[in-house]
PDB file of N, CA and C in Angstrom:
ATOM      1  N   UNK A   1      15.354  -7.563   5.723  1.00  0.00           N
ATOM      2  CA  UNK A   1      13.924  -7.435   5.921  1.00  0.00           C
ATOM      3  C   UNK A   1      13.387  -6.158   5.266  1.00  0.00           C
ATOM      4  N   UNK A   2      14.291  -5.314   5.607  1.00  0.00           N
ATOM      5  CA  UNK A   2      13.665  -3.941   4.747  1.00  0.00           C
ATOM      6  C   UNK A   2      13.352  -3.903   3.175  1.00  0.00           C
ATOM      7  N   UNK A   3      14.048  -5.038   2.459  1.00  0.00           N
ATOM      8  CA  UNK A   3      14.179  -4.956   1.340  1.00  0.00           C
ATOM      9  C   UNK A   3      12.794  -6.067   0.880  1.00  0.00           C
ATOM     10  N   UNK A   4      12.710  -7.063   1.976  1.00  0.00           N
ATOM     11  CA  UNK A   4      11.313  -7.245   1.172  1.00  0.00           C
ATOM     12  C   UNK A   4       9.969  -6.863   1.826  1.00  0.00           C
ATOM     13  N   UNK A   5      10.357  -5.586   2.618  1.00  0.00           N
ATOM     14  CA  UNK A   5       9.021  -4.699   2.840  1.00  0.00           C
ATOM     15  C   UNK A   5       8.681  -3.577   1.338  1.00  0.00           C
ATOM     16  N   UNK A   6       9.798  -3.749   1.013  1.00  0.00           N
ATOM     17  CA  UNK A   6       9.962  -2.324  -0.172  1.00  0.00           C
ATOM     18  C   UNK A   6       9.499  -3.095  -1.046  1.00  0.00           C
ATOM     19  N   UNK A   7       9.829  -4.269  -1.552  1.00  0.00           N
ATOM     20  CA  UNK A   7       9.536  -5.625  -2.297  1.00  0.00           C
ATOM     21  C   UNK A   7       8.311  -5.661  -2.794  1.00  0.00           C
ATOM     22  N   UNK A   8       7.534  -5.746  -1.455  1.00  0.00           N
ATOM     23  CA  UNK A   8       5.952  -6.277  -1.481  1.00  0.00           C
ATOM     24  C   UNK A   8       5.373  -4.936  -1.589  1.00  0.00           C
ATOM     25  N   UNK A   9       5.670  -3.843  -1.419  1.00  0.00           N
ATOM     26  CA  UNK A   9       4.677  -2.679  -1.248  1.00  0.00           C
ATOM     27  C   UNK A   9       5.312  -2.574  -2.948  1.00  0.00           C
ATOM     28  N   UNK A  10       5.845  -2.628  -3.843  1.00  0.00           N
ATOM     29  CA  UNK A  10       6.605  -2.621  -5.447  1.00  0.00           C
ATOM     30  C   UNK A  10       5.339  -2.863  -6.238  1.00  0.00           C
ATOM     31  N   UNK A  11       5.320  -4.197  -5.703  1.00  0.00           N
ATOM     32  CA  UNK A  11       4.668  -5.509  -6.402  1.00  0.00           C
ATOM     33  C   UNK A  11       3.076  -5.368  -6.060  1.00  0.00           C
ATOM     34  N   UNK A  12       2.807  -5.054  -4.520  1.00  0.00           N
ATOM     35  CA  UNK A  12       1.536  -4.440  -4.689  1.00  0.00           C
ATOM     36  C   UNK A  12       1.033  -3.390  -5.095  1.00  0.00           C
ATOM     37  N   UNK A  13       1.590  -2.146  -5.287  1.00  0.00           N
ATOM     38  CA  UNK A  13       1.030  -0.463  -6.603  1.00  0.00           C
ATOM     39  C   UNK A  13       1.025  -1.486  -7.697  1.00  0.00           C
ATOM     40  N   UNK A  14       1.714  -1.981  -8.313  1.00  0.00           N
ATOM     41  CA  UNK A  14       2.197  -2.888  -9.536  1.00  0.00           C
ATOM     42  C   UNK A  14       0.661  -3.772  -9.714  1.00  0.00           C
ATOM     43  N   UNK A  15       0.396  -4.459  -8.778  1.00  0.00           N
ATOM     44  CA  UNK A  15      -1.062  -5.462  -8.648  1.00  0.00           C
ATOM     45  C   UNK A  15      -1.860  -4.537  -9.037  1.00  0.00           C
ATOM     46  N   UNK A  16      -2.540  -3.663  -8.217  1.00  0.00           N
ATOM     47  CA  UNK A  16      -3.077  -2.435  -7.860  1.00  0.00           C
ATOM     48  C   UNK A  16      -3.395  -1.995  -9.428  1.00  0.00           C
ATOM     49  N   UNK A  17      -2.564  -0.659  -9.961  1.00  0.00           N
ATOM     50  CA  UNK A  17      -2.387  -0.666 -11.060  1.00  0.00           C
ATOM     51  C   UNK A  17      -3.031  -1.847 -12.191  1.00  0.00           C
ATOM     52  N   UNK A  18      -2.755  -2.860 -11.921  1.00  0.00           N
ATOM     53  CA  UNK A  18      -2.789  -3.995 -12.752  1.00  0.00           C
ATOM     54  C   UNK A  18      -4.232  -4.046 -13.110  1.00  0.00           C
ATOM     55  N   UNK A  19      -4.844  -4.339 -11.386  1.00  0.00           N
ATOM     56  CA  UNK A  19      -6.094  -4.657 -11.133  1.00  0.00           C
ATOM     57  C   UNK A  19      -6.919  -3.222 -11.688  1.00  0.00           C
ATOM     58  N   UNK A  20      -6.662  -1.913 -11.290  1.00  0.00           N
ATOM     59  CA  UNK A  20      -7.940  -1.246 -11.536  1.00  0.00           C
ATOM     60  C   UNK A  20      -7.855  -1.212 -13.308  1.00  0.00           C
ATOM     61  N   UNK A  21      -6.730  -1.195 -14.238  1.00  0.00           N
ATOM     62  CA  UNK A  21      -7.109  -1.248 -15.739  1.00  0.00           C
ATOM     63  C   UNK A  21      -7.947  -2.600 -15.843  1.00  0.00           C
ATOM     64  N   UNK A  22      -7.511  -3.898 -15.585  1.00  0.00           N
ATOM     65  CA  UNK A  22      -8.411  -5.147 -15.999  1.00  0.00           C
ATOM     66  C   UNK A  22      -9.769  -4.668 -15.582  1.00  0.00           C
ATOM     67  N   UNK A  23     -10.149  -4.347 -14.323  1.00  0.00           N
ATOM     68  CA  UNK A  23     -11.311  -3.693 -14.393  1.00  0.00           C
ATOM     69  C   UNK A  23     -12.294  -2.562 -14.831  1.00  0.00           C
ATOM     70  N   UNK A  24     -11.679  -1.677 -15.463  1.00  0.00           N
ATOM     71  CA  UNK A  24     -12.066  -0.699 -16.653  1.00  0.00           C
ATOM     72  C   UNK A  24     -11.759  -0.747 -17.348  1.00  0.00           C
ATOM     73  N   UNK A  25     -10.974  -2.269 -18.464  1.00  0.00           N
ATOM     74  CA  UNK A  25     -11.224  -2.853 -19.543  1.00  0.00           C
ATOM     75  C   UNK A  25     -12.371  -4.136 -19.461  1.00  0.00           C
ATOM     76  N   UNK A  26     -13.445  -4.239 -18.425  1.00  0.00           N
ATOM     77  CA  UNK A  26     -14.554  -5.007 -18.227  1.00  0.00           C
ATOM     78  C   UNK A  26     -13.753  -6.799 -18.248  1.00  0.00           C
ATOM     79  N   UNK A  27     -12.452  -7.164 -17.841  1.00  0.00           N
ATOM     80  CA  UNK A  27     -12.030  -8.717 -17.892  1.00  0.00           C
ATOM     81  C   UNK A  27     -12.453  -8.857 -16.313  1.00  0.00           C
ATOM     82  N   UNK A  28     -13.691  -9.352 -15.865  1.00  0.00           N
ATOM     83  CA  UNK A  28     -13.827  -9.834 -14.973  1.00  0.00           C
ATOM     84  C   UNK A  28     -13.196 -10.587 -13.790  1.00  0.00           C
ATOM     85  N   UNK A  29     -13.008 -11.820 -13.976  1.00  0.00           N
ATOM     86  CA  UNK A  29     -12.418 -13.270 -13.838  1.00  0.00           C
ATOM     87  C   UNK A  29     -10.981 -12.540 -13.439  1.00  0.00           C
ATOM     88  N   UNK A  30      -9.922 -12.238 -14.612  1.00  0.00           N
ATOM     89  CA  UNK A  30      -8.310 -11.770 -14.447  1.00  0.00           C
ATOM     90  C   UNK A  30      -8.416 -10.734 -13.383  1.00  0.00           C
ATOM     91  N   UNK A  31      -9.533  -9.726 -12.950  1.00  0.00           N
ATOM     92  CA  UNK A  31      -9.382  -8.807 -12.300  1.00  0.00           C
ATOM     93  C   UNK A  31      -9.625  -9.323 -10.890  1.00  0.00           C
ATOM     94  N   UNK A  32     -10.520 -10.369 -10.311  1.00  0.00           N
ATOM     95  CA  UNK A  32     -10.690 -11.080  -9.452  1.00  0.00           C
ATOM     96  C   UNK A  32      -9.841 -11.560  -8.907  1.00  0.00           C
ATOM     97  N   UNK A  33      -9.174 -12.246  -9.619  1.00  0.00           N
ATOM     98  CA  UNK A  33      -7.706 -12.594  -9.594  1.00  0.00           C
ATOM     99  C   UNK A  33      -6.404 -12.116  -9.024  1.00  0.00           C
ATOM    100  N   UNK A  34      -6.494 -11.175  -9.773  1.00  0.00           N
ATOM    101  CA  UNK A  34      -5.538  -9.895  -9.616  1.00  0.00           C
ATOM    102  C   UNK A  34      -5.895  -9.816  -8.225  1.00  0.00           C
ATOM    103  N   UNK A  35      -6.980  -8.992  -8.110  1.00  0.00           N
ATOM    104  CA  UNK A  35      -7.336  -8.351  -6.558  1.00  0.00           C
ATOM    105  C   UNK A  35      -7.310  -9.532  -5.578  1.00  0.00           C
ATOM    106  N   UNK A  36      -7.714 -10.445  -5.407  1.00  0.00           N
ATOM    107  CA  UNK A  36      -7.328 -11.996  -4.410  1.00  0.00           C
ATOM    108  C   UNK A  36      -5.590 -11.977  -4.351  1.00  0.00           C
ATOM    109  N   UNK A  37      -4.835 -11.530  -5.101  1.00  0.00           N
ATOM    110  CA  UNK A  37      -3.119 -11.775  -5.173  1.00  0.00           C
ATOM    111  C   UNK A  37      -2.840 -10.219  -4.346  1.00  0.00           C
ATOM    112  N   UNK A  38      -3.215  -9.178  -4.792  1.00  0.00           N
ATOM    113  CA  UNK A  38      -3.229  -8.326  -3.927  1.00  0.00           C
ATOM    114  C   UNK A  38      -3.582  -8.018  -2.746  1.00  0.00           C
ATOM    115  N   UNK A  39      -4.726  -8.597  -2.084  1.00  0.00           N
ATOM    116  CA  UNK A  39      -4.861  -8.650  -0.871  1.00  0.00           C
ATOM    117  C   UNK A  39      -4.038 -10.103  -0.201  1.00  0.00           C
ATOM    118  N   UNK A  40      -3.288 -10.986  -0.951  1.00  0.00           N
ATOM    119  CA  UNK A  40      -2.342 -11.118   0.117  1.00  0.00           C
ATOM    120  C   UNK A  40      -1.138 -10.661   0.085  1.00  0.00           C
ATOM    121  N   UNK A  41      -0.595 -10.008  -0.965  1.00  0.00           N
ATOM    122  CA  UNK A  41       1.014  -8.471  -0.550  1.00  0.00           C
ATOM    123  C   UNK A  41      -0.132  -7.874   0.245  1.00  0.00           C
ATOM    124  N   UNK A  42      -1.016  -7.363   0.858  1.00  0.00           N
ATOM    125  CA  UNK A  42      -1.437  -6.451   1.698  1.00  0.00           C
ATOM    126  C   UNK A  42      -1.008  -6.912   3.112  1.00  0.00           C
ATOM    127  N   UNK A  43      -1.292  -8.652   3.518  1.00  0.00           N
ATOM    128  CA  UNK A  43      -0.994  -8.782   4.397  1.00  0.00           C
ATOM    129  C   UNK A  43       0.760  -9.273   4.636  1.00  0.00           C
ATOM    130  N   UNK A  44       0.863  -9.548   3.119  1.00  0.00           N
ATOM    131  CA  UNK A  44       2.243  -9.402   3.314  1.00  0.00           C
ATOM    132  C   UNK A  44       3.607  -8.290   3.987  1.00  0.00           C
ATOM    133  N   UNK A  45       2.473  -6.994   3.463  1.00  0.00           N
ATOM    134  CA  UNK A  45       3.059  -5.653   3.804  1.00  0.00           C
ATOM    135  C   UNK A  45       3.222  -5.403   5.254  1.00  0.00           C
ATOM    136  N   UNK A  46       2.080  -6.101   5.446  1.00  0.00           N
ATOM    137  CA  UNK A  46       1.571  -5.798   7.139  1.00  0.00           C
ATOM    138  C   UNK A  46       2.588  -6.727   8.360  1.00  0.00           C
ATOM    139  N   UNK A  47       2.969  -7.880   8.069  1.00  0.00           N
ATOM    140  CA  UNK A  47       3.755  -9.067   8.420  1.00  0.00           C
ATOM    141  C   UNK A  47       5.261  -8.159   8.086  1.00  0.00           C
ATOM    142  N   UNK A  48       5.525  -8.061   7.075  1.00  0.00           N
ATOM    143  CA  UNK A  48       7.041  -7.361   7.018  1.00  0.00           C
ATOM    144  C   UNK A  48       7.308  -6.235   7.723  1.00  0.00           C
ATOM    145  N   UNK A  49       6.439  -4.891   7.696  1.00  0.00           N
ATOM    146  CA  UNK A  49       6.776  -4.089   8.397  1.00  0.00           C
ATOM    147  C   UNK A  49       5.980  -4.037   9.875  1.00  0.00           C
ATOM    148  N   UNK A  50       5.532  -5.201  10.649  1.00  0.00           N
ATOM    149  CA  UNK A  50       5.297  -5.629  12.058  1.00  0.00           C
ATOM    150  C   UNK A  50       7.042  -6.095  11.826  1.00  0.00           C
ATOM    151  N   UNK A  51       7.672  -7.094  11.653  1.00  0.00           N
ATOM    152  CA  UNK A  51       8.938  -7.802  11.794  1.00  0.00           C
ATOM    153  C   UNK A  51       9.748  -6.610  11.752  1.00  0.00           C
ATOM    154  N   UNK A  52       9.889  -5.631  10.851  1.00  0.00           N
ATOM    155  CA  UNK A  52      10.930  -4.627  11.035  1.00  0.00           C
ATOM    156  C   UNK A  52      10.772  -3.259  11.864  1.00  0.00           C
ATOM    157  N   UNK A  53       9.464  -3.292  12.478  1.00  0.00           N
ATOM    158  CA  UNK A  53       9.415  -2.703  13.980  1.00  0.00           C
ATOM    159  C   UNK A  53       9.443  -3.702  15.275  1.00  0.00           C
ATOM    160  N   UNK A  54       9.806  -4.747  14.874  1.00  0.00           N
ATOM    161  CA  UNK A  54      10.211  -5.928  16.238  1.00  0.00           C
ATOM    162  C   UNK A  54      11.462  -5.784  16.384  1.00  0.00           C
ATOM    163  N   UNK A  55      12.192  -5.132  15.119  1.00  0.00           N
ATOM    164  CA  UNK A  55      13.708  -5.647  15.227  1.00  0.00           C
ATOM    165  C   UNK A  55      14.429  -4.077  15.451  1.00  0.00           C
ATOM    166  N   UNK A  56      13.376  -3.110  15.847  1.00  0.00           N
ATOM    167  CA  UNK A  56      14.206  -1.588  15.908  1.00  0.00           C
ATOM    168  C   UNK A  56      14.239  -1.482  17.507  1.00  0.00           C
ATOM    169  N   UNK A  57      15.169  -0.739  18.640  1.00  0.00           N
ATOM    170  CA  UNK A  57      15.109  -0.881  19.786  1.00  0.00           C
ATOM    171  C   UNK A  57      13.837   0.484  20.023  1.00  0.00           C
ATOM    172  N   UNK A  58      13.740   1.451  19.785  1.00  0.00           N
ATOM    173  CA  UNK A  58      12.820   2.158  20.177  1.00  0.00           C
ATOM    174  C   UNK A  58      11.892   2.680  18.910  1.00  0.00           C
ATOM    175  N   UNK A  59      10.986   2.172  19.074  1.00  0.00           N
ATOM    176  CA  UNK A  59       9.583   3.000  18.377  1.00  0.00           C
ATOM    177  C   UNK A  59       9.205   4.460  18.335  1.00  0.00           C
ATOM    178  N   UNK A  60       9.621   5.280  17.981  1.00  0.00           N
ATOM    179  CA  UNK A  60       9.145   6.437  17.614  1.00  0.00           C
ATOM    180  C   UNK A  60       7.754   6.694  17.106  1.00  0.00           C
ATOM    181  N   UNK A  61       7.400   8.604  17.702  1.00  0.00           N
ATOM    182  CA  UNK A  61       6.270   8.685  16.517  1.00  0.00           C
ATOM    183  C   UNK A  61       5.960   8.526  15.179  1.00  0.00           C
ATOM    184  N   UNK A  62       7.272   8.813  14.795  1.00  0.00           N
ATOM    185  CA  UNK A  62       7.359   8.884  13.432  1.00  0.00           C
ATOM    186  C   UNK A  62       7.372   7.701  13.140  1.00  0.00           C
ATOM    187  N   UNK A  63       7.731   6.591  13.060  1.00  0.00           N
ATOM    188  CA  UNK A  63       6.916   4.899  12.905  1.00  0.00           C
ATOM    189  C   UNK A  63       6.031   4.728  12.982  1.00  0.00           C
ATOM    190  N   UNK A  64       4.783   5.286  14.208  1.00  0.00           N
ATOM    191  CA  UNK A  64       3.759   4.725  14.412  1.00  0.00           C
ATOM    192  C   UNK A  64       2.901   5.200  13.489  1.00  0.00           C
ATOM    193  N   UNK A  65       3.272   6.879  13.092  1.00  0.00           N
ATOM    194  CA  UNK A  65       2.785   7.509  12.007  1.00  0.00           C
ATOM    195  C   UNK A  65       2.930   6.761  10.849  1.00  0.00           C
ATOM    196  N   UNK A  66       3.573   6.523  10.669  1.00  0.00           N
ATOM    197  CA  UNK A  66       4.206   5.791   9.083  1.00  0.00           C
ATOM    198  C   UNK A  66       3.473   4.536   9.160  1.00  0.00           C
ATOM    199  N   UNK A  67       2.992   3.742   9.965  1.00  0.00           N
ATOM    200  CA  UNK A  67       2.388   2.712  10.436  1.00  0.00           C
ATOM    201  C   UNK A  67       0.743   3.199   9.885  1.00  0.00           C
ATOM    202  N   UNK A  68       0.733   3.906  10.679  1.00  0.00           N
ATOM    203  CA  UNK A  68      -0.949   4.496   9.884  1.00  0.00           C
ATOM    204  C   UNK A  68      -1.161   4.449   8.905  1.00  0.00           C
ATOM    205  N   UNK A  69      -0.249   5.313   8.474  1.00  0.00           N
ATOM    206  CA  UNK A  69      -0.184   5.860   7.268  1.00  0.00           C
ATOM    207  C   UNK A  69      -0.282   4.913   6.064  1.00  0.00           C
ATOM    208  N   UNK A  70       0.739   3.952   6.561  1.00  0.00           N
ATOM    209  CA  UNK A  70       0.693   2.547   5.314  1.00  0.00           C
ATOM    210  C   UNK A  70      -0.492   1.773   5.285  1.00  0.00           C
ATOM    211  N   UNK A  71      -1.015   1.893   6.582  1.00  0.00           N
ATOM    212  CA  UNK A  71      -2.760   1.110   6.539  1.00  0.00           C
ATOM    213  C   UNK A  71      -3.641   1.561   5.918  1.00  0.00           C
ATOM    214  N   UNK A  72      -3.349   3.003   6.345  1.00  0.00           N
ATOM    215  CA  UNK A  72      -4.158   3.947   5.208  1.00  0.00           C
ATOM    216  C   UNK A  72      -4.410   3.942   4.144  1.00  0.00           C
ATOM    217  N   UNK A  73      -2.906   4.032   3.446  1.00  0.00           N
ATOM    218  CA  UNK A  73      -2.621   3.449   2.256  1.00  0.00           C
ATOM    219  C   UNK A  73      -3.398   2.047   1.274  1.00  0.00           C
ATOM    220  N   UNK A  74      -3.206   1.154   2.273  1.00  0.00           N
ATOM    221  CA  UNK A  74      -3.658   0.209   2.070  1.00  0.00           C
ATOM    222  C   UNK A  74      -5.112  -0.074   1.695  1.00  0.00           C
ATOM    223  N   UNK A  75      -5.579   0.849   2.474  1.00  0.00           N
ATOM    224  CA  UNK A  75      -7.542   0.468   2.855  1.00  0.00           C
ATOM    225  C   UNK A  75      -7.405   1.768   1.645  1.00  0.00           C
ATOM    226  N   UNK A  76      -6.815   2.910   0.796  1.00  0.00           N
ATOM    227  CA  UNK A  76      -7.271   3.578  -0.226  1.00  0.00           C
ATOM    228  C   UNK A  76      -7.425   2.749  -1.276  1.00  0.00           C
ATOM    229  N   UNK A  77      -6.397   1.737  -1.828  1.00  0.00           N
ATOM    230  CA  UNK A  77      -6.233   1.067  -2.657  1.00  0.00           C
ATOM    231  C   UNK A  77      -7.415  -0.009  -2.825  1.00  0.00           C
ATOM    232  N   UNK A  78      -7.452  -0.399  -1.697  1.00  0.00           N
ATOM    233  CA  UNK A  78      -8.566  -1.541  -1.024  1.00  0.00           C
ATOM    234  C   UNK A  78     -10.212  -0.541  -1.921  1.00  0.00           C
ATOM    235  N   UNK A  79     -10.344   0.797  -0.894  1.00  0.00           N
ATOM    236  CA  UNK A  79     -12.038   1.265  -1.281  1.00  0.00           C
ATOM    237  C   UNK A  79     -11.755   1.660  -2.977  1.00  0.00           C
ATOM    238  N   UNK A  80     -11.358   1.597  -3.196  1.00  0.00           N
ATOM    239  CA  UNK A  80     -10.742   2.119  -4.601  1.00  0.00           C
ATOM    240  C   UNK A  80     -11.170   1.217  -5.717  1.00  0.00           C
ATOM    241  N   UNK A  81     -10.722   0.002  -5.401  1.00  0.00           N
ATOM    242  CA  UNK A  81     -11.172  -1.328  -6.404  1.00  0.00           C
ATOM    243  C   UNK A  81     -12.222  -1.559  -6.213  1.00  0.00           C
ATOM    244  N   UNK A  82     -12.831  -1.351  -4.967  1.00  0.00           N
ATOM    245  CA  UNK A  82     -14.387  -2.151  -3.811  1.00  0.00           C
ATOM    246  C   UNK A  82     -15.309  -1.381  -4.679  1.00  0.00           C
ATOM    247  N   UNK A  83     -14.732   0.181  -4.833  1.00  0.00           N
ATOM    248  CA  UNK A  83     -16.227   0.956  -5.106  1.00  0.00           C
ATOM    249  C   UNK A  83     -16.324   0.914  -6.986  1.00  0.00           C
ATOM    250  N   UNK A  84     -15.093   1.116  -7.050  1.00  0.00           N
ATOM    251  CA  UNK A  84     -15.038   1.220  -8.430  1.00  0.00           C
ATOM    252  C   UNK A  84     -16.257  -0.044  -8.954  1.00  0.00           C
ATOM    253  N   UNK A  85     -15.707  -1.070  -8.594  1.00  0.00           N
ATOM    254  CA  UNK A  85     -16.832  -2.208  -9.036  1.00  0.00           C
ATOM    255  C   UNK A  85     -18.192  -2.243  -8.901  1.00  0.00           C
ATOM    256  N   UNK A  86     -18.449  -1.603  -7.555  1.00  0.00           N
ATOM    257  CA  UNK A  86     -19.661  -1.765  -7.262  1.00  0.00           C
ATOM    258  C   UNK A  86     -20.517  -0.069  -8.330  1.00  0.00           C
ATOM    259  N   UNK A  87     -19.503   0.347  -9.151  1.00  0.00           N
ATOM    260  CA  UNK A  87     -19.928   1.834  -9.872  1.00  0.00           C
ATOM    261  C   UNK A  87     -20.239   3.233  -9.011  1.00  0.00           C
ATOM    262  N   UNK A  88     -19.504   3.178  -7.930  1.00  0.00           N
ATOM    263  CA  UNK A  88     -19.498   4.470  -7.154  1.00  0.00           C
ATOM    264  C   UNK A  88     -18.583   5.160  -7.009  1.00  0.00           C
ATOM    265  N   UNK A  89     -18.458   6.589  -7.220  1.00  0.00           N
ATOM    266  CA  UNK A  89     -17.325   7.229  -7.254  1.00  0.00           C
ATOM    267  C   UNK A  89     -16.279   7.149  -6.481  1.00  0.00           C
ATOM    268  N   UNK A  90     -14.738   6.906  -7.133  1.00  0.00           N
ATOM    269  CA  UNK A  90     -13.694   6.776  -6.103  1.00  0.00           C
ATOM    270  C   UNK A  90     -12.669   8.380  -6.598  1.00  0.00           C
ATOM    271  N   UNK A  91     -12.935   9.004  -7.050  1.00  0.00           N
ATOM    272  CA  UNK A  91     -12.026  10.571  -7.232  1.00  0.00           C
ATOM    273  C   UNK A  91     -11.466  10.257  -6.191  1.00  0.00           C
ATOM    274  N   UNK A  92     -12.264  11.191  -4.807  1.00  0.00           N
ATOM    275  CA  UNK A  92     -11.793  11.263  -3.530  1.00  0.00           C
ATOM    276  C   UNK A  92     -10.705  10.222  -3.139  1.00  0.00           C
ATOM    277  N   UNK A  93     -11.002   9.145  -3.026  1.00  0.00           N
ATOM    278  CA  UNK A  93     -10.319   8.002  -2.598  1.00  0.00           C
ATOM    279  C   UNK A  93      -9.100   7.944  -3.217  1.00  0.00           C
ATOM    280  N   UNK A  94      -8.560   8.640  -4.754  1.00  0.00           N
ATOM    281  CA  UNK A  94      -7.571   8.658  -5.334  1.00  0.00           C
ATOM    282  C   UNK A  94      -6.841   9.442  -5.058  1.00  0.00           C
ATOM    283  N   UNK A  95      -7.541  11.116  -4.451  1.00  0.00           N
ATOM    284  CA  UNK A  95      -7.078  12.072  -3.952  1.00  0.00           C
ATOM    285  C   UNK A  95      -6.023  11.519  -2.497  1.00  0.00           C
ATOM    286  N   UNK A  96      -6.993  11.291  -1.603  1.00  0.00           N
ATOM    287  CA  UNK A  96      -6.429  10.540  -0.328  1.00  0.00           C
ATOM    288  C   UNK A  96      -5.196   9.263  -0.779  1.00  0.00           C
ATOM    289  N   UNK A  97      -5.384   8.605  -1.679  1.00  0.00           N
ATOM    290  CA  UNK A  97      -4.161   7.317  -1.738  1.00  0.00           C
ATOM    291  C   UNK A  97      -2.979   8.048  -2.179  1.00  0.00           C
ATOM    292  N   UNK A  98      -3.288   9.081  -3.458  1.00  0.00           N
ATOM    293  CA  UNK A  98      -2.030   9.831  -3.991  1.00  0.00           C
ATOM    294  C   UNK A  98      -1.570  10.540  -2.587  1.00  0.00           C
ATOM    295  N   UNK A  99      -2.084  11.453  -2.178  1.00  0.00           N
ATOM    296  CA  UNK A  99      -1.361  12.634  -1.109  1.00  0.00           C
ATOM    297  C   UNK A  99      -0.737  11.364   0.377  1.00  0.00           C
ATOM    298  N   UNK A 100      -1.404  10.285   0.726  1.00  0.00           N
ATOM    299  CA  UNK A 100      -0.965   9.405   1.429  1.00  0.00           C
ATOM    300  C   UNK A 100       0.108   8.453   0.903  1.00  0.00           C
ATOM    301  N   UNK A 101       0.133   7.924   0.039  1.00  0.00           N
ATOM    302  CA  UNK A 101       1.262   7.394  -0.876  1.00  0.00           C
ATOM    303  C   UNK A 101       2.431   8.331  -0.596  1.00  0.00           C
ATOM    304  N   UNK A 102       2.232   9.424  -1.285  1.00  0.00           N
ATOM    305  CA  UNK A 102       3.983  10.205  -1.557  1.00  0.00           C
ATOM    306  C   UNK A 102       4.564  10.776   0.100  1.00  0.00           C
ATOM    307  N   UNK A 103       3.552  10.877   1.306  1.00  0.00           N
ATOM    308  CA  UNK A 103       3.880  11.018   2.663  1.00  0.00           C
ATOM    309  C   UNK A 103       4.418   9.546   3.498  1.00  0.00           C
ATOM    310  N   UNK A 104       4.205   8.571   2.875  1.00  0.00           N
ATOM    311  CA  UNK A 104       4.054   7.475   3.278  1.00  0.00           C
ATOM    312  C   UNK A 104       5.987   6.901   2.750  1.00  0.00           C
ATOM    313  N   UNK A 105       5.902   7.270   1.714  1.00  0.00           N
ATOM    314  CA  UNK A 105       6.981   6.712   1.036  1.00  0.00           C
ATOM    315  C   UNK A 105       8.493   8.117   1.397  1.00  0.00           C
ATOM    316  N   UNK A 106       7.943   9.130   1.259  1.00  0.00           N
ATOM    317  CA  UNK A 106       8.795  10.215   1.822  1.00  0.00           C
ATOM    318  C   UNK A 106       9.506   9.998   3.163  1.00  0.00           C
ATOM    319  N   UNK A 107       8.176   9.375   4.480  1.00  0.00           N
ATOM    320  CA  UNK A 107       8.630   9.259   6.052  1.00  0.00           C
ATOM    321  C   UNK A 107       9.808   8.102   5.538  1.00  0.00           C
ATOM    322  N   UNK A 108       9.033   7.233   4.966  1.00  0.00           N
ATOM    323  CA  UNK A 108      10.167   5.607   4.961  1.00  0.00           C
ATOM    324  C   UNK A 108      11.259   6.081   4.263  1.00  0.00           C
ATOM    325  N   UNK A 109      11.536   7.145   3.613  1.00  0.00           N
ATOM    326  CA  UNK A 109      13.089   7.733   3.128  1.00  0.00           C
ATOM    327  C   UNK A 109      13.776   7.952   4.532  1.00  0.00           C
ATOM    328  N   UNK A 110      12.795   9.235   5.293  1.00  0.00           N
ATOM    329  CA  UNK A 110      13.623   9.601   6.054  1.00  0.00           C
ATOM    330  C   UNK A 110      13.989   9.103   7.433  1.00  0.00           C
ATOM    331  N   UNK A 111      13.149   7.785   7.591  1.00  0.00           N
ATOM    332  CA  UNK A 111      13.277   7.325   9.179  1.00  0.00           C
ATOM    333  C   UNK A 111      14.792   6.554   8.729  1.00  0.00           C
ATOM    334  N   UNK A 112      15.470   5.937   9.907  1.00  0.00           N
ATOM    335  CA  UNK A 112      16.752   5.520   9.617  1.00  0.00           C
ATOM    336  C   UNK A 112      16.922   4.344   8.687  1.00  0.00           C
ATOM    337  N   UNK A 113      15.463   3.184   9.021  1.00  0.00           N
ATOM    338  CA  UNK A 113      15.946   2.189   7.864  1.00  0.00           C
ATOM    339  C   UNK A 113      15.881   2.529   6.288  1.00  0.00           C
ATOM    340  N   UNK A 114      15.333   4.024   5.747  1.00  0.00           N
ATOM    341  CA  UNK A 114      15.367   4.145   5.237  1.00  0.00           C
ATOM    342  C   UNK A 114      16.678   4.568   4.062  1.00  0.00           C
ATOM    343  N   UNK A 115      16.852   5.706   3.147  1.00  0.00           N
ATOM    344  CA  UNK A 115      17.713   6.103   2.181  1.00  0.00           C
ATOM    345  C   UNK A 115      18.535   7.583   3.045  1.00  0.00           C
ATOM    346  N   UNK A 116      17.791   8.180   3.934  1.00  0.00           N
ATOM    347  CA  UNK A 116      18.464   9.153   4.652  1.00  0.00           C
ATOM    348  C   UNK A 116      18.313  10.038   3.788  1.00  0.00           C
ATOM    349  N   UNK A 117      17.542  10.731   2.787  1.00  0.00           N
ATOM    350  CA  UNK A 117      17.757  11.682   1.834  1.00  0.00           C
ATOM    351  C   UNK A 117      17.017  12.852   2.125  1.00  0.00           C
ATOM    352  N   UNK A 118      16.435  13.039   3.289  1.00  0.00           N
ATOM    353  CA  UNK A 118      15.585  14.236   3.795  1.00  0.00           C
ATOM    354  C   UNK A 118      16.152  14.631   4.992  1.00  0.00           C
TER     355      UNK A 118
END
């Protein structure tokens, strides 16, 4: 299970990525697209790592944090494409996804299902 939580969060930066160039190369339609496939790895993300806190015996802070944190994550990526389109500044919003991203992916090293490298 861990491996296709890591899977879908890959494949969604990957969407992500995908989606905000098609949309500041003006391809409409492909970027629509894109972003409809990405918001379902979002709920994909959300379904995998609910299942791999069903299957740990105790919940820690540090999960529930990391839990935030990935929603967080999620809804940066999310206002990010939303505003960009609609032509309103997303800096900020990139600021917040980067510094939440590398905390996000750091905790999931160091909690146990992770790589143990911290």
């Amino acid at each position: 299970m861990t491996h296709l939580h890591i899977t879908t969060w890959v494949v969604a930066l990957i969407l992500f990525f995908v989606a905000n160039s098609l949309f500041k190369s003006g391809k409409e339609k492909p970027f629509k697209i894109v972003h409809m496939t990405l918001r379902l790895f979002y709920l994909l993300i959300i379904a995998s790592g609910i299942q791999l806190l069903l299957g740990l015996g105790t919940i820690t802070g540090e999960y529930i944090g990391k839990v935030i944190l990935g929603i967080y994550v999620i809804g940066m990526m999310e206002m990010i494409l939303v505003r960009g389109k609609k032509g309103k500044p997303t800096r900020i919003f990139w600021i917040q996804f980067v510094i939440a991203l590398i905390v996000v992916i750091l905790l999931g090293l160091r909690l146990p299902l992770g790589l143990k490298l911290f």
